[in-house]
Every structure is written in structure tokens, then in C-alpha cells.
PDB file of N, CA and C in Angstrom:
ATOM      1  N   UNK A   1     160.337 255.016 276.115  1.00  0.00           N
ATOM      2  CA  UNK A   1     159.594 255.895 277.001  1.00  0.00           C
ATOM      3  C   UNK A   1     159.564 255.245 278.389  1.00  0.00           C
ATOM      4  N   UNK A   2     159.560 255.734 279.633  1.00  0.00           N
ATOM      5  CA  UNK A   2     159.899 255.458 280.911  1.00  0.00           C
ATOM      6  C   UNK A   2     158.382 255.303 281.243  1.00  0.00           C
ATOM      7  N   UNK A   3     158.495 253.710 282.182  1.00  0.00           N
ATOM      8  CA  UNK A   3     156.720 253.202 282.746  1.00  0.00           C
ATOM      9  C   UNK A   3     156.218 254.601 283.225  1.00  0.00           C
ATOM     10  N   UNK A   4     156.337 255.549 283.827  1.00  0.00           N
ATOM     11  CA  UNK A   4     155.804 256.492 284.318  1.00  0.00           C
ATOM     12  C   UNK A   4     154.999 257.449 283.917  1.00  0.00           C
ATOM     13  N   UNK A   5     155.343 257.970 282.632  1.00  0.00           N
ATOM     14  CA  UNK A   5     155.203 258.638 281.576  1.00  0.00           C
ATOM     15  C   UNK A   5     154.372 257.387 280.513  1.00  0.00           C
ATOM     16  N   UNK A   6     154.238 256.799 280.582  1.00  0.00           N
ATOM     17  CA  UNK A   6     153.176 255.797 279.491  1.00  0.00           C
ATOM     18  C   UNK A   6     152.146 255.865 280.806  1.00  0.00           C
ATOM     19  N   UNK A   7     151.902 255.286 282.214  1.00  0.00           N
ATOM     20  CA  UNK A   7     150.852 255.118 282.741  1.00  0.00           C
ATOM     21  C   UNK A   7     150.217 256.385 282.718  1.00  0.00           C
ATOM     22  N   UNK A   8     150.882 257.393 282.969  1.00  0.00           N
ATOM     23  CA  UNK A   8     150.538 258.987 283.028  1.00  0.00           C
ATOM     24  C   UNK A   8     149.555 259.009 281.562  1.00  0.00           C
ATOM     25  N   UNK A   9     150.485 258.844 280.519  1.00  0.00           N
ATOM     26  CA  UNK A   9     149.460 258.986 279.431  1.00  0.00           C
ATOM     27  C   UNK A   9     148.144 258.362 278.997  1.00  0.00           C
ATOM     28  N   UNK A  10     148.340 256.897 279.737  1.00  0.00           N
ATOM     29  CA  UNK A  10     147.290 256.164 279.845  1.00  0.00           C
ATOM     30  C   UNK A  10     145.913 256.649 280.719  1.00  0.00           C
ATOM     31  N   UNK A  11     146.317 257.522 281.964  1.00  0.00           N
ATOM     32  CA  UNK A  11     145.828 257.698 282.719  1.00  0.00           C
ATOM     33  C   UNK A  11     144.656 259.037 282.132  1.00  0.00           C
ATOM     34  N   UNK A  12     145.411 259.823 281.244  1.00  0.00           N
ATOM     35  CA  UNK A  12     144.914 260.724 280.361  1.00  0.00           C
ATOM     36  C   UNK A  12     144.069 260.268 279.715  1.00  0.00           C
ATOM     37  N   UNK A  13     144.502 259.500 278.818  1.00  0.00           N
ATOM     38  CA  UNK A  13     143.803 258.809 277.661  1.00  0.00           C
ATOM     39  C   UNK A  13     142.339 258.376 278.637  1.00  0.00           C
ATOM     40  N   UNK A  14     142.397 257.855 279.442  1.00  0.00           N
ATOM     41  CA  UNK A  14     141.003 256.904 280.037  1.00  0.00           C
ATOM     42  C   UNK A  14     140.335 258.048 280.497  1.00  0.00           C
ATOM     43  N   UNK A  15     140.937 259.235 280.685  1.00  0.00           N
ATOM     44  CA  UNK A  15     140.146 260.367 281.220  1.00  0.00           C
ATOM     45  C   UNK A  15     138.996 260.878 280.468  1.00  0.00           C
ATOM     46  N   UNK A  16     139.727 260.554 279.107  1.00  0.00           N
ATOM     47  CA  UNK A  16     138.877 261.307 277.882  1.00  0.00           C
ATOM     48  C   UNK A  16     138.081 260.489 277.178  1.00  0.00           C
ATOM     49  N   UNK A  17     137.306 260.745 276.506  1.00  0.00           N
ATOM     50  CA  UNK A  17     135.607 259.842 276.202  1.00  0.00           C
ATOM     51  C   UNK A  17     136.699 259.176 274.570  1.00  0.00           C
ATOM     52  N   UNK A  18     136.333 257.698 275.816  1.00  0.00           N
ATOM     53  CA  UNK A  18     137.132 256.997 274.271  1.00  0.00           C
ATOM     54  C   UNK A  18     135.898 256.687 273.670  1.00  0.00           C
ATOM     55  N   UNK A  19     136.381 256.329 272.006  1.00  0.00           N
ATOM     56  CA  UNK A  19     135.520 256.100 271.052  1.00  0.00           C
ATOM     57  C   UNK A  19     134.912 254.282 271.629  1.00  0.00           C
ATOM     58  N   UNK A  20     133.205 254.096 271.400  1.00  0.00           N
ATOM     59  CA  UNK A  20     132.503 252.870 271.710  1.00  0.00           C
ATOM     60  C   UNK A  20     132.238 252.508 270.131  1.00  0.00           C
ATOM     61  N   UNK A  21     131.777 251.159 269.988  1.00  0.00           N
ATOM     62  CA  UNK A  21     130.914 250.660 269.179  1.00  0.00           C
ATOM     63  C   UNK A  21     129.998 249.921 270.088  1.00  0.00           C
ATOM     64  N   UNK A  22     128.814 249.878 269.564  1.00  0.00           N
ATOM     65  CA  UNK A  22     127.656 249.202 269.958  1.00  0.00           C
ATOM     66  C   UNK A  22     128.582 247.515 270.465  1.00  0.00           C
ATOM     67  N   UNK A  23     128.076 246.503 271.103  1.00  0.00           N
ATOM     68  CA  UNK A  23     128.685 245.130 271.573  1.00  0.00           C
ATOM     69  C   UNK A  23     128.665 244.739 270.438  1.00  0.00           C
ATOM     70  N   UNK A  24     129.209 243.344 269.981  1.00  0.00           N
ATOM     71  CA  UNK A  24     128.867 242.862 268.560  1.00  0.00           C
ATOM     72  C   UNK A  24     129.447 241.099 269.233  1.00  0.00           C
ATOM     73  N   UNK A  25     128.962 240.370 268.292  1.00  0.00           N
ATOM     74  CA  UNK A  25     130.162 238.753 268.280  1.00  0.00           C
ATOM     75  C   UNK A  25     130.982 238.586 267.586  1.00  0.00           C
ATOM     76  N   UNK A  26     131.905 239.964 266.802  1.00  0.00           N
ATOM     77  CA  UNK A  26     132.948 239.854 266.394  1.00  0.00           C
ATOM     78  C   UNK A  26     133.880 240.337 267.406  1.00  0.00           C
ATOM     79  N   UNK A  27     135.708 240.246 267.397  1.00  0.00           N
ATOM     80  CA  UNK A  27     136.257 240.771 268.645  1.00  0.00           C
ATOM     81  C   UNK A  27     136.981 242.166 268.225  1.00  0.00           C
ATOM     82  N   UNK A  28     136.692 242.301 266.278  1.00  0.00           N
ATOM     83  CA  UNK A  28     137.126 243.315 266.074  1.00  0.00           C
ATOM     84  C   UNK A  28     139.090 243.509 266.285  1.00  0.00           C
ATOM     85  N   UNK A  29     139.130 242.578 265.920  1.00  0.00           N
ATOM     86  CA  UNK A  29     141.150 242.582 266.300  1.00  0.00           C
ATOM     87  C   UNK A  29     141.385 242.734 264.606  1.00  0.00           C
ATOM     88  N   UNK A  30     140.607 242.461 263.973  1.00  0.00           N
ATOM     89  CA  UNK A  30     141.507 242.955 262.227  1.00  0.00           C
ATOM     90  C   UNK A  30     142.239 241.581 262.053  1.00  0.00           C
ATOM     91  N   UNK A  31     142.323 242.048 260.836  1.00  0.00           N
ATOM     92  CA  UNK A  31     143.345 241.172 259.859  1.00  0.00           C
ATOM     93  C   UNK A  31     144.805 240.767 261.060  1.00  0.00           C
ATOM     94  N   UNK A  32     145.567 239.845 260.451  1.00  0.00           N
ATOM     95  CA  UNK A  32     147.049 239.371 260.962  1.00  0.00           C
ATOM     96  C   UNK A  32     147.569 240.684 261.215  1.00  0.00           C
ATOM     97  N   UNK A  33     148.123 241.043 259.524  1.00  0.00           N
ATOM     98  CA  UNK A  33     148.679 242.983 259.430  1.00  0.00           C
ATOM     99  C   UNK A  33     147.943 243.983 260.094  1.00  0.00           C
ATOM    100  N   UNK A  34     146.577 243.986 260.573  1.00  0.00           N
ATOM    101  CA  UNK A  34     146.648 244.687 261.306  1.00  0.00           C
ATOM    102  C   UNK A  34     146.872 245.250 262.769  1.00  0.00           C
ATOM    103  N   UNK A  35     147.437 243.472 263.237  1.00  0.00           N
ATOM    104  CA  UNK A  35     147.299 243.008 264.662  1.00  0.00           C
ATOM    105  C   UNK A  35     148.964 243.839 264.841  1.00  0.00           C
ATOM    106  N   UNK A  36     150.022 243.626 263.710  1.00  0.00           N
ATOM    107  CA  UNK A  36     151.259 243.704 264.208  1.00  0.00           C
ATOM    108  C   UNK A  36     151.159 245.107 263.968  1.00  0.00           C
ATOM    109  N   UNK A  37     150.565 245.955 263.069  1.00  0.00           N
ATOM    110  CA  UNK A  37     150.697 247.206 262.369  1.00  0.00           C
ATOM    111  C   UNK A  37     150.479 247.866 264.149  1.00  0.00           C
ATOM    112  N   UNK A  38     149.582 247.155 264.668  1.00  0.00           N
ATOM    113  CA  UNK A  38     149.288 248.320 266.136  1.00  0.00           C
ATOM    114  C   UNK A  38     150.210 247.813 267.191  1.00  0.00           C
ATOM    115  N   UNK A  39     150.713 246.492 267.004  1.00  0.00           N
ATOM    116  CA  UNK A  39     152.530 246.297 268.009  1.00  0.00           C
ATOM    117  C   UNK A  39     153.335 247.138 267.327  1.00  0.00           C
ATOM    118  N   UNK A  40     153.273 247.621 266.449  1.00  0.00           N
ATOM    119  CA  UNK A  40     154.664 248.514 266.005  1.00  0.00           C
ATOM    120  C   UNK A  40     154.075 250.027 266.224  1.00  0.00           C
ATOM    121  N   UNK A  41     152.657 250.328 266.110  1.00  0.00           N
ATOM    122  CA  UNK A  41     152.504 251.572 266.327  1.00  0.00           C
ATOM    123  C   UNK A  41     152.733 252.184 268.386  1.00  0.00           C
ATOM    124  N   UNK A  42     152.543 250.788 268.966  1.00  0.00           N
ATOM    125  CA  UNK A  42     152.901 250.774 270.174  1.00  0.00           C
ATOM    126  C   UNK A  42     154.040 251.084 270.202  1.00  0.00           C
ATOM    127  N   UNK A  43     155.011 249.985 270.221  1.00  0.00           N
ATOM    128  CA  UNK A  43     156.463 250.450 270.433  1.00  0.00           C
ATOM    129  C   UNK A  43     156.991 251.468 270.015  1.00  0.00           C
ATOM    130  N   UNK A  44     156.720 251.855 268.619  1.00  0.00           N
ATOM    131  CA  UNK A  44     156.955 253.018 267.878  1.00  0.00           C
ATOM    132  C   UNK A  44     156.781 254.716 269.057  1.00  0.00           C
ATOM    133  N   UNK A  45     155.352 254.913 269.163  1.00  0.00           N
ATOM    134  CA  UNK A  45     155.042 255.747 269.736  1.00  0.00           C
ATOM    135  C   UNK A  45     155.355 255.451 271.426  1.00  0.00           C
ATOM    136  N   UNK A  46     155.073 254.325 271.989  1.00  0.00           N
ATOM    137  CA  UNK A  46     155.366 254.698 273.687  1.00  0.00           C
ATOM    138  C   UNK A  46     156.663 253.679 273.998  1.00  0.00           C
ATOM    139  N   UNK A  47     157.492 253.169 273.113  1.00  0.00           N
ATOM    140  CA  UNK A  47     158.959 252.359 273.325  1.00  0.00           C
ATOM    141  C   UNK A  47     159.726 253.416 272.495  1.00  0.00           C
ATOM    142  N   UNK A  48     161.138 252.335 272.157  1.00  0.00           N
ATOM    143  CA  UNK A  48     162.141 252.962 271.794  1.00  0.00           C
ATOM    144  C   UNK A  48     162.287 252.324 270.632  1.00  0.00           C
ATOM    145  N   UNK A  49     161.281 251.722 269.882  1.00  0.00           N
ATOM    146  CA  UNK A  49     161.390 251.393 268.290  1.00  0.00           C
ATOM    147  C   UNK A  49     161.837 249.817 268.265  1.00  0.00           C
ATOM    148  N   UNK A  50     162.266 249.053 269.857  1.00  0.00           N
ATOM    149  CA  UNK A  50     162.295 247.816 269.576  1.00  0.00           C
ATOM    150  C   UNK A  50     161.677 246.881 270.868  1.00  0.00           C
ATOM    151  N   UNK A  51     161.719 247.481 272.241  1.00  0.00           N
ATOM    152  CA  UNK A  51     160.754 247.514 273.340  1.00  0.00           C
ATOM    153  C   UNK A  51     160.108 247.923 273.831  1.00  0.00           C
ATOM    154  N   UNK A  52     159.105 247.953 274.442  1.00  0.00           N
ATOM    155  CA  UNK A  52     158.412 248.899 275.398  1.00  0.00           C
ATOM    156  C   UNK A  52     157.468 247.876 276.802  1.00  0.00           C
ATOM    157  N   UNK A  53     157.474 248.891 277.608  1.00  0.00           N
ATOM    158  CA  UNK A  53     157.267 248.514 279.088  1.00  0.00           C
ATOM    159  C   UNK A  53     155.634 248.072 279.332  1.00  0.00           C
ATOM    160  N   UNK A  54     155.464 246.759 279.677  1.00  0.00           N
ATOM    161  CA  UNK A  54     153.773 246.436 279.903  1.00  0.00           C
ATOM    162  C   UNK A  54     153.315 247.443 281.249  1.00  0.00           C
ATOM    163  N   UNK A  55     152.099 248.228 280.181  1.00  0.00           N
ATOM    164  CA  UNK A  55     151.701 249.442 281.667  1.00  0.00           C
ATOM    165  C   UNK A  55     151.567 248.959 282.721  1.00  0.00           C
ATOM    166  N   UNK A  56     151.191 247.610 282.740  1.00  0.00           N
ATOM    167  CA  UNK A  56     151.231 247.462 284.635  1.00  0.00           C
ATOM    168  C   UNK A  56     152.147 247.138 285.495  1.00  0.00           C
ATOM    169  N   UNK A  57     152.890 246.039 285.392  1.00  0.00           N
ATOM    170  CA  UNK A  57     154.187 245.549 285.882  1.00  0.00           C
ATOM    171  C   UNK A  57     155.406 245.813 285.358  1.00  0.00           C
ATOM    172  N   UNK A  58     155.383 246.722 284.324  1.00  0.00           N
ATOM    173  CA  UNK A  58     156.849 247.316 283.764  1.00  0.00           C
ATOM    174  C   UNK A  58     157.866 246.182 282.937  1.00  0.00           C
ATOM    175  N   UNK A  59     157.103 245.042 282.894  1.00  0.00           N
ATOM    176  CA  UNK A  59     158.494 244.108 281.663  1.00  0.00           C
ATOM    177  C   UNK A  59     158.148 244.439 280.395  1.00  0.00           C
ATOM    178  N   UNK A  60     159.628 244.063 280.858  1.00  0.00           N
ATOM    179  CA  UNK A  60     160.196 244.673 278.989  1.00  0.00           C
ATOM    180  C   UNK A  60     159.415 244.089 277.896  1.00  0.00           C
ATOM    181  N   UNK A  61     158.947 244.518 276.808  1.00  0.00           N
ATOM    182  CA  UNK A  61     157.761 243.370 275.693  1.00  0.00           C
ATOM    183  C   UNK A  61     158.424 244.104 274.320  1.00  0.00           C
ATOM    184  N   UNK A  62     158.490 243.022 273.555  1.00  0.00           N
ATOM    185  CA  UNK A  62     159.216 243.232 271.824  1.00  0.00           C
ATOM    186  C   UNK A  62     157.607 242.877 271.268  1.00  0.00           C
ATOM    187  N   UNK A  63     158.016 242.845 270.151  1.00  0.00           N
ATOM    188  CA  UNK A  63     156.599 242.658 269.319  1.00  0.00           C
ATOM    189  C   UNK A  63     156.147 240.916 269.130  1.00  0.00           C
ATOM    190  N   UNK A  64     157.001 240.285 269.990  1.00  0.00           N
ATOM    191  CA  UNK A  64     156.887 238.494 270.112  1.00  0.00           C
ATOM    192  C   UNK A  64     155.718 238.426 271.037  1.00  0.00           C
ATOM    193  N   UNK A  65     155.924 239.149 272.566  1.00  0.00           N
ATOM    194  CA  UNK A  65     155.582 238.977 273.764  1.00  0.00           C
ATOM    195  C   UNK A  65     154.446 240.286 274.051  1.00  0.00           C
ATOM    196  N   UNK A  66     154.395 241.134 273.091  1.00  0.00           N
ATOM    197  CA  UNK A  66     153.824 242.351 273.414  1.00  0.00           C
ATOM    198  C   UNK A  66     152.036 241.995 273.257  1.00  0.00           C
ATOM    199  N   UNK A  67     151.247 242.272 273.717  1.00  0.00           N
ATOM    200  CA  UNK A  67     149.671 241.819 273.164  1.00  0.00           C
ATOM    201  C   UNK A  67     149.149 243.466 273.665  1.00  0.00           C
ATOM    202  N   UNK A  68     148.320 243.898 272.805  1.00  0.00           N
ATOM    203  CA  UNK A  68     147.640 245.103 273.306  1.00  0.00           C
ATOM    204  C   UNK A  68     146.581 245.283 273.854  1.00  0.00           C
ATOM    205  N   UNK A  69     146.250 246.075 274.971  1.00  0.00           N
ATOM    206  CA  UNK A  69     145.234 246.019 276.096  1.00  0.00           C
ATOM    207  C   UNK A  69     144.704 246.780 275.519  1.00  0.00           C
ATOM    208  N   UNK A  70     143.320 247.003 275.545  1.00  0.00           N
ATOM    209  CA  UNK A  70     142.333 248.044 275.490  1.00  0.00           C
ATOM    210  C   UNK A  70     141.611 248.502 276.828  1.00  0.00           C
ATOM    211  N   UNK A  71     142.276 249.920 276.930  1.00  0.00           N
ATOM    212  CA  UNK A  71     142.105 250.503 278.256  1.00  0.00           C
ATOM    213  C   UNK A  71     140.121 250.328 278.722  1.00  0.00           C
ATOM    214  N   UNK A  72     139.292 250.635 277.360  1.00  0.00           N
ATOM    215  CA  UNK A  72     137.836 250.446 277.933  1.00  0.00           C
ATOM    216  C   UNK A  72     137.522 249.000 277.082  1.00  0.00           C
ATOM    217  N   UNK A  73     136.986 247.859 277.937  1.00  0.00           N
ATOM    218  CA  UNK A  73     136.855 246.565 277.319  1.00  0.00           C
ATOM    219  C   UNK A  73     136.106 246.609 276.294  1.00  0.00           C
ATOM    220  N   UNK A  74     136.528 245.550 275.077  1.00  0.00           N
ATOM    221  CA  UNK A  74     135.648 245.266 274.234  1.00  0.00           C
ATOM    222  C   UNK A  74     134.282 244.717 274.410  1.00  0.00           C
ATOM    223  N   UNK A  75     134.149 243.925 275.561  1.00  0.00           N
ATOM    224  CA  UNK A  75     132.365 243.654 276.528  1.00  0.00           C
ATOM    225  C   UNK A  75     131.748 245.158 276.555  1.00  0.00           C
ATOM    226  N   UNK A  76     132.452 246.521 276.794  1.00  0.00           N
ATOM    227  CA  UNK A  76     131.905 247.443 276.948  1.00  0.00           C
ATOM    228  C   UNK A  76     132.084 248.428 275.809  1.00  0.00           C
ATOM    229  N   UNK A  77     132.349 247.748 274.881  1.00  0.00           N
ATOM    230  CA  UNK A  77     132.082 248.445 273.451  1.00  0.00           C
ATOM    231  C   UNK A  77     133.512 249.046 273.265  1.00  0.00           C
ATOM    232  N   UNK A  78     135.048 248.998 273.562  1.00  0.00           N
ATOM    233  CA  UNK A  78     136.007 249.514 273.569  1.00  0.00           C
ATOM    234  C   UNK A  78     136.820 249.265 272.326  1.00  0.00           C
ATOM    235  N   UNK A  79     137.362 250.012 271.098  1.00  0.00           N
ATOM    236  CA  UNK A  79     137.517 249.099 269.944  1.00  0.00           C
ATOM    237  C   UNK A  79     139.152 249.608 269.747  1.00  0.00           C
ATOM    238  N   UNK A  80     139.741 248.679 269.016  1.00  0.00           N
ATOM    239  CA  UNK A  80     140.981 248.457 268.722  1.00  0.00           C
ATOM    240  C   UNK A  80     141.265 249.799 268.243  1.00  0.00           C
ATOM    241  N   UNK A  81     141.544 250.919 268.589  1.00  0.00           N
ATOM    242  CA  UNK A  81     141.802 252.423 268.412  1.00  0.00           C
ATOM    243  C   UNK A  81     142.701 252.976 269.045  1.00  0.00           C
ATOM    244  N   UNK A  82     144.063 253.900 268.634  1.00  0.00           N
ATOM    245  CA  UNK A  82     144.985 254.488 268.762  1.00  0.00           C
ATOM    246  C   UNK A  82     144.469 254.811 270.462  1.00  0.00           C
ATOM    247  N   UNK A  83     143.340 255.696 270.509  1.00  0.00           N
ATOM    248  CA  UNK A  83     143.680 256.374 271.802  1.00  0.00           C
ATOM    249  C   UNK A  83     143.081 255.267 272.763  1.00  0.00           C
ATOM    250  N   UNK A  84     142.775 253.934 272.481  1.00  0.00           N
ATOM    251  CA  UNK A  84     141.948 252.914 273.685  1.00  0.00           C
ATOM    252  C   UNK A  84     142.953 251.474 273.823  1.00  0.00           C
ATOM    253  N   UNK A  85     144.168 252.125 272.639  1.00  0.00           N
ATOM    254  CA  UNK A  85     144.975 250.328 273.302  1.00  0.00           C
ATOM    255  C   UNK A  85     146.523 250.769 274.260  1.00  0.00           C
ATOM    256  N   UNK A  86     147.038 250.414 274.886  1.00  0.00           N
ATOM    257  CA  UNK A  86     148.270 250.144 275.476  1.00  0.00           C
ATOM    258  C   UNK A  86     148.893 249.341 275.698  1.00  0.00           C
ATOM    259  N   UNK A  87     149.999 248.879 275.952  1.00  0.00           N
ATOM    260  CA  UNK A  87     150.814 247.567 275.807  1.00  0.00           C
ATOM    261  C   UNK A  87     150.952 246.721 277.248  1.00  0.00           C
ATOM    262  N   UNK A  88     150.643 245.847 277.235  1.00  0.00           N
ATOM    263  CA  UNK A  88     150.869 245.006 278.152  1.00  0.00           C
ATOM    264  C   UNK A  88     151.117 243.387 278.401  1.00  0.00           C
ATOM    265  N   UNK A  89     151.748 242.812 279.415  1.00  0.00           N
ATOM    266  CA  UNK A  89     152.322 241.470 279.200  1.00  0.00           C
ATOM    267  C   UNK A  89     151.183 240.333 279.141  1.00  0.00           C
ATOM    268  N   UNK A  90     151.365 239.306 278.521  1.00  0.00           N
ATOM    269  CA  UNK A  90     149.946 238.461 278.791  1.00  0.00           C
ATOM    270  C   UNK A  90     149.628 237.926 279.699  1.00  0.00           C
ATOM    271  N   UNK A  91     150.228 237.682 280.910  1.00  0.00           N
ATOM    272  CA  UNK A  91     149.910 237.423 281.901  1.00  0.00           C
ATOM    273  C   UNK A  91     148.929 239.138 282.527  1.00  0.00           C
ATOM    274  N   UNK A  92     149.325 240.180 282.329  1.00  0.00           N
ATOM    275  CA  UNK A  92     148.519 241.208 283.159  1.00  0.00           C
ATOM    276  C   UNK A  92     147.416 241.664 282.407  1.00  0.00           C
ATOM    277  N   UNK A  93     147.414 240.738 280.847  1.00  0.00           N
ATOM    278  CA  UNK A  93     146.065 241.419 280.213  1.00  0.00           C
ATOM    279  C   UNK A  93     145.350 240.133 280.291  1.00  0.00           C
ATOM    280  N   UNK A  94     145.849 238.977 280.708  1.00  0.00           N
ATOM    281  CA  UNK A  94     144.627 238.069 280.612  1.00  0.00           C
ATOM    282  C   UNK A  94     143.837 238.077 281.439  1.00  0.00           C
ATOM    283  N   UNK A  95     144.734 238.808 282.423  1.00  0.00           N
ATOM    284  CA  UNK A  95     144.044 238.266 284.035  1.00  0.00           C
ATOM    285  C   UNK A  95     143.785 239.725 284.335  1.00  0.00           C
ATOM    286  N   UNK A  96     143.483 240.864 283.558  1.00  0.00           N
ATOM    287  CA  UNK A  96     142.338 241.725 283.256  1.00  0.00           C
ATOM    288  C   UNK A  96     140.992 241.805 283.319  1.00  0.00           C
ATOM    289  N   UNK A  97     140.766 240.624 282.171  1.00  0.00           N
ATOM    290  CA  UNK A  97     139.743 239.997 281.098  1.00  0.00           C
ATOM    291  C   UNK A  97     139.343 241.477 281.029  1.00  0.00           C
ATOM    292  N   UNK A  98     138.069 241.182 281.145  1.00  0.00           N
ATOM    293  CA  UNK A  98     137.258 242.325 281.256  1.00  0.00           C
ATOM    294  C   UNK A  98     136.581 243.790 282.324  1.00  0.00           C
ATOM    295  N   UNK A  99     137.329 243.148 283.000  1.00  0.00           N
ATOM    296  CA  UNK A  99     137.203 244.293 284.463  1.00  0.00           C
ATOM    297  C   UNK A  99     137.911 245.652 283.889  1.00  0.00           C
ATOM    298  N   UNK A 100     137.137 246.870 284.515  1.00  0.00           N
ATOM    299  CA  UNK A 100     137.078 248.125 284.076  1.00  0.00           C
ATOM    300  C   UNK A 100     138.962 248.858 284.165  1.00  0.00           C
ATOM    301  N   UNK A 101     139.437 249.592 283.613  1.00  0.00           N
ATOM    302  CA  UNK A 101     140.352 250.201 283.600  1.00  0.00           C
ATOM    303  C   UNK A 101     140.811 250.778 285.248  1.00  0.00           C
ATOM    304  N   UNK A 102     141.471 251.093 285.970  1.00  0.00           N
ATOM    305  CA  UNK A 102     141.452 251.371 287.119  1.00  0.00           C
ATOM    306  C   UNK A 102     142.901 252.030 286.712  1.00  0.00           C
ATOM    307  N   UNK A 103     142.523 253.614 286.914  1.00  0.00           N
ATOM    308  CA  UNK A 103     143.677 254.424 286.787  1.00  0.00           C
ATOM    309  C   UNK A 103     144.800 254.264 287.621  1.00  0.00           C
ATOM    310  N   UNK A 104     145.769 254.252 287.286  1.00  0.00           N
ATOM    311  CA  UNK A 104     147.032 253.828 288.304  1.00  0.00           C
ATOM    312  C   UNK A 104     147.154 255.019 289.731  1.00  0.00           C
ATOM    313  N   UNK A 105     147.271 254.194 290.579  1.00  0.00           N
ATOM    314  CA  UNK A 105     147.309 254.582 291.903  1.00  0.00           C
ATOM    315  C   UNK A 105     149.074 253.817 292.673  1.00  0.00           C
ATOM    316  N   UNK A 106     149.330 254.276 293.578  1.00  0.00           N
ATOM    317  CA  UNK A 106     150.205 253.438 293.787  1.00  0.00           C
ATOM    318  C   UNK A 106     149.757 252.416 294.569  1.00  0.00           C
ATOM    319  N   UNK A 107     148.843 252.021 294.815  1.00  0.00           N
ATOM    320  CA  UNK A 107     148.138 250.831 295.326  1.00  0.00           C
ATOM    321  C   UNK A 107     148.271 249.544 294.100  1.00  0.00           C
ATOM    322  N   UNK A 108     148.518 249.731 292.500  1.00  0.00           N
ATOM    323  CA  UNK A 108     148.508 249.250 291.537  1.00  0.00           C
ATOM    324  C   UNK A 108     149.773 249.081 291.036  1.00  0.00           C
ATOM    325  N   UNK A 109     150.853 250.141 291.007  1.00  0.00           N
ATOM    326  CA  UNK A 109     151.955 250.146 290.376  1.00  0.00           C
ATOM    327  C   UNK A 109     153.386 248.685 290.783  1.00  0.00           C
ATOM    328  N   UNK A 110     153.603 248.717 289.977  1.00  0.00           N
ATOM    329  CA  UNK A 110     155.154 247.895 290.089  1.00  0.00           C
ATOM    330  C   UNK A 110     154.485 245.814 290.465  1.00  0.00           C
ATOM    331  N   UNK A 111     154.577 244.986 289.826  1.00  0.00           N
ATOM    332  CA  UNK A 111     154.698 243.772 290.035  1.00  0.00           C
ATOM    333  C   UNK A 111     153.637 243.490 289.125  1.00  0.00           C
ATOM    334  N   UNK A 112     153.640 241.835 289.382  1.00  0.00           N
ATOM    335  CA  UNK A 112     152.523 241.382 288.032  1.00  0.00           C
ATOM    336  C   UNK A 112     151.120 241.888 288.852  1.00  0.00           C
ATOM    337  N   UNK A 113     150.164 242.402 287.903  1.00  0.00           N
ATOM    338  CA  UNK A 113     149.046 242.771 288.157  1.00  0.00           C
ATOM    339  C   UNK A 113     148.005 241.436 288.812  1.00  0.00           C
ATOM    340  N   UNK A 114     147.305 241.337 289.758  1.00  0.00           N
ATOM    341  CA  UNK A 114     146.330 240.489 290.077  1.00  0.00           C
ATOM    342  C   UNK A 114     144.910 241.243 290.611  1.00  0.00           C
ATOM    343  N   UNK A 115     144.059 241.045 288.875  1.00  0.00           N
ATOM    344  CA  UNK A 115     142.917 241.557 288.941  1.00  0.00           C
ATOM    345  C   UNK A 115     142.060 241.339 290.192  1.00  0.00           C
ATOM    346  N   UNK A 116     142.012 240.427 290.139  1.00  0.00           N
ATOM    347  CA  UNK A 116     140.841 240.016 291.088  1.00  0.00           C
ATOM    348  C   UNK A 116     141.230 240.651 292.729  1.00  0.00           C
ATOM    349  N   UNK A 117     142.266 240.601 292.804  1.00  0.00           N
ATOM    350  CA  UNK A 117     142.565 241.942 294.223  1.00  0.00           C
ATOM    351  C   UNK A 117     142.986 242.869 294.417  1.00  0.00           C
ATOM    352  N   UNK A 118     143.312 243.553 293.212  1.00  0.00           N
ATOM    353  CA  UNK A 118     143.469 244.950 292.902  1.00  0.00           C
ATOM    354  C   UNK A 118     141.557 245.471 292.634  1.00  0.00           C
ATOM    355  N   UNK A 119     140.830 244.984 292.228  1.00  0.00           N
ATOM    356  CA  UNK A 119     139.542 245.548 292.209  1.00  0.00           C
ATOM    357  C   UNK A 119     138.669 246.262 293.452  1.00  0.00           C
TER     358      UNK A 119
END
């Protein structure tokens, strides 16, 4: 699937009232199998069955390099769910952390993401 068309969908997705859980001190990531079961449901659904594009800076990610973002943070109750994760590189989800989703603008698009001045 082409970066354009995944941020687009992403952009959807954050539109619509994602599912919360109350905060907790678990991080809620599941079992091992269930960590890879949602890298393959990624690639599966927004790649081509063996890559797919990190929504922010567009590199290429296999299921080695791939880590899944959750568009509303887990600090803000956001849980490992089909319509609240998307794929992205670990450099643009670490340096996320927890700062709010910010729908893509072209003020955001194309290079490694840097939270702290994109906010």
C-alpha cells in the first residue's frame, strides 16, 4: 500500500472515537504471539504481505524492524486494537513517546519524524 493512502487511513482512523481503557501499570502489549500476530496483521492489511512503509518517514519495515504505534497513547488509555495501531520505524515511535497523534499535514510528511518540533 502507498505512504499516502496508509496516512490517509490513519488520518481517518484518529478521526473516529477509538476504543480507551481506563490507565492501568500494565502496557497491555500481550503475549510474544500476540506482538507478531499484529506485525503480520499490519503488513498483511496496509503492506504487500512482506513490507510496509513507517507512517511517518516512509522506510521500508519487515516484521524484524517494524514496531507498532498506537495512534491514541497508551498514557491516554489507547489499547493495542486493530483500529488504534499503525506501523512505524523505532526511531519515529520512540521519539513519539507519548505526545498526542497529530494528523498528517504537510508540515509533518516525508523524513524522520522529530517530536519535540513537530508539536
Amino acid at each position: 500500500m502507498e505512504l499516502e493512502r496508509l496516512r490517509w487511513i490513519a488520518n481517518i482512523l484518529y478521526s473516529k472515537q477509538i476504543p480507551t481503557t481506563p490507565k492501568s501499570h500494565t502496557n497491555g502489549r500481550g503475549s510474544p504471539k500476540d506482538r507478531r500476530d499484529r506485525k503480520k496483521w499490519l503488513i498483511n492489511t496496509y503492506g504487500d504481505g512482506l513490507a510496509i512503509p513507517c507512517l511517518y518517514c516512509g522506510q521500508m519495515l519487515d516484521t524484524e524492524t517494524l514496531t507498532v504505534e498506537r495512534l491514541l497513547p497508551g498514557s491516554n488509555g489507547g489499547r493495542y486494537h486493530h483500529p488504534n495501531i499503525m506501523p512505524a520505524c523505532d526511531h519515529c515511535n520512540k521519539s513519539r513517546k507519548d505526545k498526542p497523534f497529530t494528523p498528517f499535514t504537510t508540515e509533518n510528511i516525508g523524513g524522520k519524524m522529530d517530536w519535540d518540533l513537530a508539536a
